[in-house]
C-alpha atoms as a PDB file:
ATOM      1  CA  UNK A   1       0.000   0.000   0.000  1.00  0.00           C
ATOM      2  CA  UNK A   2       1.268   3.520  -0.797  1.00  0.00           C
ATOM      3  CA  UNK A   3       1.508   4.942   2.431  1.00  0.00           C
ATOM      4  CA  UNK A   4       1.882   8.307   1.834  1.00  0.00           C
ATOM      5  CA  UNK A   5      -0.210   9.217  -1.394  1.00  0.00           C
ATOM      6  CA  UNK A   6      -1.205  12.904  -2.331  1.00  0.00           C
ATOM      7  CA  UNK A   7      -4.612  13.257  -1.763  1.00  0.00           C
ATOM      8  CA  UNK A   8      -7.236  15.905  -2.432  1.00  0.00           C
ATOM      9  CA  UNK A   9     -11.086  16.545  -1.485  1.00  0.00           C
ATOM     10  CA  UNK A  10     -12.934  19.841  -2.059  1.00  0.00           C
ATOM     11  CA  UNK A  11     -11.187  21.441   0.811  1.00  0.00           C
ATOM     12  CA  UNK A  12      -7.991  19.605   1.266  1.00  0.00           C
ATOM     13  CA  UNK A  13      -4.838  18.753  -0.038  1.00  0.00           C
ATOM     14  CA  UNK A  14      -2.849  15.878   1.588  1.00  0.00           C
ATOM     15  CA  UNK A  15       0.989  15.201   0.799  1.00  0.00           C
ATOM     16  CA  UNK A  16       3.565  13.397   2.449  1.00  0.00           C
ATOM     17  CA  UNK A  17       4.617  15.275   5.855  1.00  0.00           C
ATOM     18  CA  UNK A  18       8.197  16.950   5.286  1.00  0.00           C
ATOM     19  CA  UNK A  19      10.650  17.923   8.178  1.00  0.00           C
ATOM     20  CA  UNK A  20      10.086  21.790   6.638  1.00  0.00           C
ATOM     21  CA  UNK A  21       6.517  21.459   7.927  1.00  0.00           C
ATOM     22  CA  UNK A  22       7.732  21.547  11.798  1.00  0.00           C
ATOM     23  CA  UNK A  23       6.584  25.221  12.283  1.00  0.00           C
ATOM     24  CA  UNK A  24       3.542  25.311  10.450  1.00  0.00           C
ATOM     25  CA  UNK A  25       2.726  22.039  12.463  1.00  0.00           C
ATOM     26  CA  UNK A  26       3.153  22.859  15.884  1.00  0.00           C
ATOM     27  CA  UNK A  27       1.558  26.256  15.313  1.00  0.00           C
ATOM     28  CA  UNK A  28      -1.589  24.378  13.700  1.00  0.00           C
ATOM     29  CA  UNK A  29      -1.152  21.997  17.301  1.00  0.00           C
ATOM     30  CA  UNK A  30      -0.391  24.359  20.223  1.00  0.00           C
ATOM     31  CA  UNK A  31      -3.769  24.754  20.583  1.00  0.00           C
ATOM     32  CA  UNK A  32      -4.119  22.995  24.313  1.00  0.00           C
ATOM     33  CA  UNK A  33      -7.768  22.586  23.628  1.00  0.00           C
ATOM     34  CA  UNK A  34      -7.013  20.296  20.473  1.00  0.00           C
ATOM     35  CA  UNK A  35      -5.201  17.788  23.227  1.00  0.00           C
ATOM     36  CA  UNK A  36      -7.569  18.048  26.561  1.00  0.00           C
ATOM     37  CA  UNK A  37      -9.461  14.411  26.089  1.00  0.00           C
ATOM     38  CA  UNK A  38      -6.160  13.166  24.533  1.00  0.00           C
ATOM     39  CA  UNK A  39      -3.813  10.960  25.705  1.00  0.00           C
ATOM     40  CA  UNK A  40      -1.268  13.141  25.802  1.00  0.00           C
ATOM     41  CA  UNK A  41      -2.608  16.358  26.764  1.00  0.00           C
ATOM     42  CA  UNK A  42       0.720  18.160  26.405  1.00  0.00           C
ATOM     43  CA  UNK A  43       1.462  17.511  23.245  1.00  0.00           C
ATOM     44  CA  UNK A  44       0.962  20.983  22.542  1.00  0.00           C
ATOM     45  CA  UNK A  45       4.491  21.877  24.149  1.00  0.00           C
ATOM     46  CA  UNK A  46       7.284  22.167  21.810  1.00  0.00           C
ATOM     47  CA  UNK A  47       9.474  19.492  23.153  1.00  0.00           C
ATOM     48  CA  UNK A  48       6.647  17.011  23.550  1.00  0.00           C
ATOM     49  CA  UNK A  49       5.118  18.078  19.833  1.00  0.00           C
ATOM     50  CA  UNK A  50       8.399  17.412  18.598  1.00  0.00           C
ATOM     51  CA  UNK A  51       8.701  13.759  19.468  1.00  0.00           C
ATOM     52  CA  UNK A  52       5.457  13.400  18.019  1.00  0.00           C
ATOM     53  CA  UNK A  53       6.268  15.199  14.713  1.00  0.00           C
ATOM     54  CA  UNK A  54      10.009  12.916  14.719  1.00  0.00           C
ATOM     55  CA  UNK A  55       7.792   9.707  15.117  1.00  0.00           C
ATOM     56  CA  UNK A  56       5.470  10.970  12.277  1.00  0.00           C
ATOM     57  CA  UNK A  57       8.383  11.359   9.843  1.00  0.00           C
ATOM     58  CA  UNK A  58       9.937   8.047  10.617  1.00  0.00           C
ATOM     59  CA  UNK A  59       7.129   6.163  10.067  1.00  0.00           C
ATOM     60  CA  UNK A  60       6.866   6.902   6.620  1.00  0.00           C
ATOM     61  CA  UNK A  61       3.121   7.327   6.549  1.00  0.00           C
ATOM     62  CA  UNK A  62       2.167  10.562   7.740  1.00  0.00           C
ATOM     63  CA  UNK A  63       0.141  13.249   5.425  1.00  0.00           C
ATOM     64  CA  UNK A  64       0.045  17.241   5.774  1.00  0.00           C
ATOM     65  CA  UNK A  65      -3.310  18.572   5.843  1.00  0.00           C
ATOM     66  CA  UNK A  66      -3.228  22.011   4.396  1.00  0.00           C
ATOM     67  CA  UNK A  67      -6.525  24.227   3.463  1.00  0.00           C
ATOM     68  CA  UNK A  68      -6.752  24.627  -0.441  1.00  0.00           C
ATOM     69  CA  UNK A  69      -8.413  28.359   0.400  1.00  0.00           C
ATOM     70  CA  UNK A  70      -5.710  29.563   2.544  1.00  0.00           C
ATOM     71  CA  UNK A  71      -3.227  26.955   1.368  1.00  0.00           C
ATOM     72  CA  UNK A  72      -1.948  27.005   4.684  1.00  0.00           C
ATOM     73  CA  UNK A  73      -1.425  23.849   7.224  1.00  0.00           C
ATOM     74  CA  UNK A  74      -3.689  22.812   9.292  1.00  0.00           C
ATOM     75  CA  UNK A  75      -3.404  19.041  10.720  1.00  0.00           C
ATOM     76  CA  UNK A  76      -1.556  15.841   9.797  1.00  0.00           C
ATOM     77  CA  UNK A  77      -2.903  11.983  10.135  1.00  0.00           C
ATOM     78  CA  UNK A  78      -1.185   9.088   9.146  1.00  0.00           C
ATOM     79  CA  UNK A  79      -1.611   5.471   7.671  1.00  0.00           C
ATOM     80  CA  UNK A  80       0.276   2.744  10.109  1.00  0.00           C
ATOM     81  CA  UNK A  81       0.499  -0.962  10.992  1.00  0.00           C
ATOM     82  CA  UNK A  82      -0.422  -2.499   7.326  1.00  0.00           C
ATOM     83  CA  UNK A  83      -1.481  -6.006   7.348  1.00  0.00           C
ATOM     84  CA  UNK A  84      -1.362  -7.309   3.986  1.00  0.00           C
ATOM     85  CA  UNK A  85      -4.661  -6.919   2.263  1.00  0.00           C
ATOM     86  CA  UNK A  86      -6.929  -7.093   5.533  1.00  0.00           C
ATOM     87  CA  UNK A  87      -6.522  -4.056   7.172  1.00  0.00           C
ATOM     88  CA  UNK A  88      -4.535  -0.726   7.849  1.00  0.00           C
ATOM     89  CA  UNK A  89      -4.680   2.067  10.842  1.00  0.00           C
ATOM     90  CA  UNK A  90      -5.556   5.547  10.287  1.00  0.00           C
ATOM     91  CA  UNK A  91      -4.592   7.519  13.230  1.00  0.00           C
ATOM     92  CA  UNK A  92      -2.401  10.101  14.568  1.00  0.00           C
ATOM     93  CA  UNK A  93      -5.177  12.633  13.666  1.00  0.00           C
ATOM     94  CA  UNK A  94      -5.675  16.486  14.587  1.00  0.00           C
ATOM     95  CA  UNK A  95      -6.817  19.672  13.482  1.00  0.00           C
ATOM     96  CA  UNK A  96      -7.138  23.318  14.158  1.00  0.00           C
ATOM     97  CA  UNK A  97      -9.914  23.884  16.379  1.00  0.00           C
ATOM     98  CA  UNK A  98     -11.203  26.579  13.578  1.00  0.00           C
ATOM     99  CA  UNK A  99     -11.368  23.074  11.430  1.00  0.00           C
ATOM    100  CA  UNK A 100     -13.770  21.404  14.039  1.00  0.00           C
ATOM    101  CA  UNK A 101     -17.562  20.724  13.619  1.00  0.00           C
ATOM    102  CA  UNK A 102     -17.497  22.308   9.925  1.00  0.00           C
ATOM    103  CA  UNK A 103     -17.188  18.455   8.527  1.00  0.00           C
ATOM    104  CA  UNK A 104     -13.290  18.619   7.405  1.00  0.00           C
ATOM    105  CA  UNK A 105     -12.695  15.567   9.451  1.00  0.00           C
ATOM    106  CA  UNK A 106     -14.930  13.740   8.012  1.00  0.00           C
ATOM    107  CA  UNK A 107     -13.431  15.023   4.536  1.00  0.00           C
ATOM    108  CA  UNK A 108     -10.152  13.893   5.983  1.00  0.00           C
ATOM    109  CA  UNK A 109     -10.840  10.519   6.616  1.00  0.00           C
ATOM    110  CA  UNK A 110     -12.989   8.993   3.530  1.00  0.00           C
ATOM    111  CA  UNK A 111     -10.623  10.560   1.434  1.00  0.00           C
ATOM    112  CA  UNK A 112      -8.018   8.230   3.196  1.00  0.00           C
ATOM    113  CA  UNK A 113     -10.478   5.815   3.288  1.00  0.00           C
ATOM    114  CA  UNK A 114     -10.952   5.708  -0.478  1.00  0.00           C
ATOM    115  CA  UNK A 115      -7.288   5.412  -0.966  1.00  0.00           C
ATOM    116  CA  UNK A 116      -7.112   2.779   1.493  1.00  0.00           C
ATOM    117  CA  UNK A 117      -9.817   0.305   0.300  1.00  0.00           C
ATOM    118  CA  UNK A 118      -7.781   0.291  -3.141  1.00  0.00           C
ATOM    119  CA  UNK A 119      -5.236  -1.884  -1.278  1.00  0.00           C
ATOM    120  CA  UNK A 120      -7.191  -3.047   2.033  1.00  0.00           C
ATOM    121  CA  UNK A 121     -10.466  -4.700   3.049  1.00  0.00           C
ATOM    122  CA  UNK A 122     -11.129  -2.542   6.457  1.00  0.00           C
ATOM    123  CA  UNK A 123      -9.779   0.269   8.022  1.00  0.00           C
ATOM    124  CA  UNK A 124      -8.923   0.294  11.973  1.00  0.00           C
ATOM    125  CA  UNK A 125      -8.905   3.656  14.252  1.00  0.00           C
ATOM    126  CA  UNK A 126      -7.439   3.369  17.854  1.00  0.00           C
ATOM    127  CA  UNK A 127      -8.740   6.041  19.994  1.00  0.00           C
ATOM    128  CA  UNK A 128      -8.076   6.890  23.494  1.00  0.00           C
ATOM    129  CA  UNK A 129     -10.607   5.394  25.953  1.00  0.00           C
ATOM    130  CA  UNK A 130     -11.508   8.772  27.528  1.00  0.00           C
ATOM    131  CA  UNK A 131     -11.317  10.842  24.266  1.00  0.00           C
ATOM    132  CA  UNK A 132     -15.180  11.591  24.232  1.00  0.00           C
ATOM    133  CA  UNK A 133     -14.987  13.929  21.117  1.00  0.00           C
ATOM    134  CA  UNK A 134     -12.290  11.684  19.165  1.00  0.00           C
ATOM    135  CA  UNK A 135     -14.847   8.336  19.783  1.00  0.00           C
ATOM    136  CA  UNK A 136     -17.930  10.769  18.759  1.00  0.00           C
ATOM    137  CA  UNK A 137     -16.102  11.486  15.392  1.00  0.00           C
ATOM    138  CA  UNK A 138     -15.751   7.973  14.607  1.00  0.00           C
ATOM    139  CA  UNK A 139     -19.212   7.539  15.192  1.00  0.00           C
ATOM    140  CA  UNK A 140     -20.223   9.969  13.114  1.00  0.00           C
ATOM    141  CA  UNK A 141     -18.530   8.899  10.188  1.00  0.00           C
ATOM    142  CA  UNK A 142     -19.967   5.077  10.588  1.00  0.00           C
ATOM    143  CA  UNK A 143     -17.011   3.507  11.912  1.00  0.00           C
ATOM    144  CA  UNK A 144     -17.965   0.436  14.502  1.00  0.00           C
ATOM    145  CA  UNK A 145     -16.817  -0.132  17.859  1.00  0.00           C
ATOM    146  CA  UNK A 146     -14.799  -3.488  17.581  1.00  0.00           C
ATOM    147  CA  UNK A 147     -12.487  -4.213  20.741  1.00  0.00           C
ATOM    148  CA  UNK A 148     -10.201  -2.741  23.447  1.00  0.00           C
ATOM    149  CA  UNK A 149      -6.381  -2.289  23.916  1.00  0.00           C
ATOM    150  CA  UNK A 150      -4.349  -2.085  27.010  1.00  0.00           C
ATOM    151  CA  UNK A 151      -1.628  -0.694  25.801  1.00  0.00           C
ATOM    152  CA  UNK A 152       0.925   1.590  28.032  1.00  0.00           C
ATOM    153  CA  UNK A 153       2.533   4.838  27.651  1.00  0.00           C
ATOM    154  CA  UNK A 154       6.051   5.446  27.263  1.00  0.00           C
ATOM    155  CA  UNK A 155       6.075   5.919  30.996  1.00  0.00           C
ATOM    156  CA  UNK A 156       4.775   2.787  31.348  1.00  0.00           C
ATOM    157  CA  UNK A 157       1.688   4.338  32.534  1.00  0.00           C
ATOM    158  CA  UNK A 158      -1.870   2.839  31.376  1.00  0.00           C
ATOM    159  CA  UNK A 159      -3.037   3.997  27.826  1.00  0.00           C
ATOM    160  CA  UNK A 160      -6.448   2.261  27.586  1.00  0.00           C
ATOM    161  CA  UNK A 161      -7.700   2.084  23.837  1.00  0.00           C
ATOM    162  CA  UNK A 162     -10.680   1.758  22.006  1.00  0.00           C
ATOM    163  CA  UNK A 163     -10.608  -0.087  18.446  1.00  0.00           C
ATOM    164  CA  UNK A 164     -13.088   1.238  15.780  1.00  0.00           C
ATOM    165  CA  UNK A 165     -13.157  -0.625  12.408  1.00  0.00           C
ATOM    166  CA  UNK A 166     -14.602   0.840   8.958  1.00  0.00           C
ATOM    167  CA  UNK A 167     -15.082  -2.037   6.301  1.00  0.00           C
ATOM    168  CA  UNK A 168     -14.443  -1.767   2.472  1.00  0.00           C
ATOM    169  CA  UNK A 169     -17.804  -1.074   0.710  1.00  0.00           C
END
């Protein structure tokens, strides 16, 4: 699977996330709002957004989001953990807070959706437990409620997860 197309919908353009795109990035993320029901609420801090942004670039599957009207950037997500024709995660997902409710999320993902179910049969989201709006979202855009993770933090801290699943058509 091509894991970092370019991709377009009425309002967006997605590309392949470059290491030029680190200031345009965290800007779009230092919103501490975007991160409150997150699992890591302080990913809005430079040091802490950086990691995150490093970890996007190595994983060689994470798109820009940038506005076609103001052309600037405004979120990233990112394609991970392939498995062969079955499935693929979409994750790693944010936006400017100006970009909520107005259905670019939504835009987002079945655009990333379409390009996935060229080369997979479902689609799998991992959401934080507690992230109320992020769960909604999924919701909203049909995905089912499928399983549970325990998975731990970096600080070895619990990082219970949620497992939503969106089949190929």
């Amino acid at each position: 699977m091509q894991l970092q197309p370019v991709l377009e919908s009425p309002r967006l353009h997605m590309r392949p996330l470059k290491a030029s795109d680190f200031d345009a990035l965290h800007k779009a993320a230092s919103d501490p709002l975007i991160w409150e029901q997150h699992p890591a609420p302080d990913r809005h801090e430079h040091r802490v957004f950086e990691q995150f942004f490093n970890r996007a670039l190595k994983s060689r599957g994470a798109l820009t989001v940038v506005d076609k009207a103001t052309e600037r950037i405004i979120g990233t997500s990112r394609y991970y953990d392939v498995e062969g024709r079955d499935s693929v995660c979409i994750g790693f997902t944010f936006l400017e807070r100006a970009y909520w409710g107005g259905g670019y999320n939504r835009e987002l993902k079945f655009v990333m959706l379409d390009h996935a179910f060229i080369y997979v049969r479902r689609a799998l989201f991992h959401v934080g437990e507690n992230n109320i709006r992020s769960r909604r979202a999924m919701e909203n855009i049909g995905a089912k409620l499928v399983g549970r993770l325990d998975r731990q933090k970096p600080d070895g801290s619990p990082d219970p997860t949620v497992v939503f699943e969106i089949k190929r058509p």
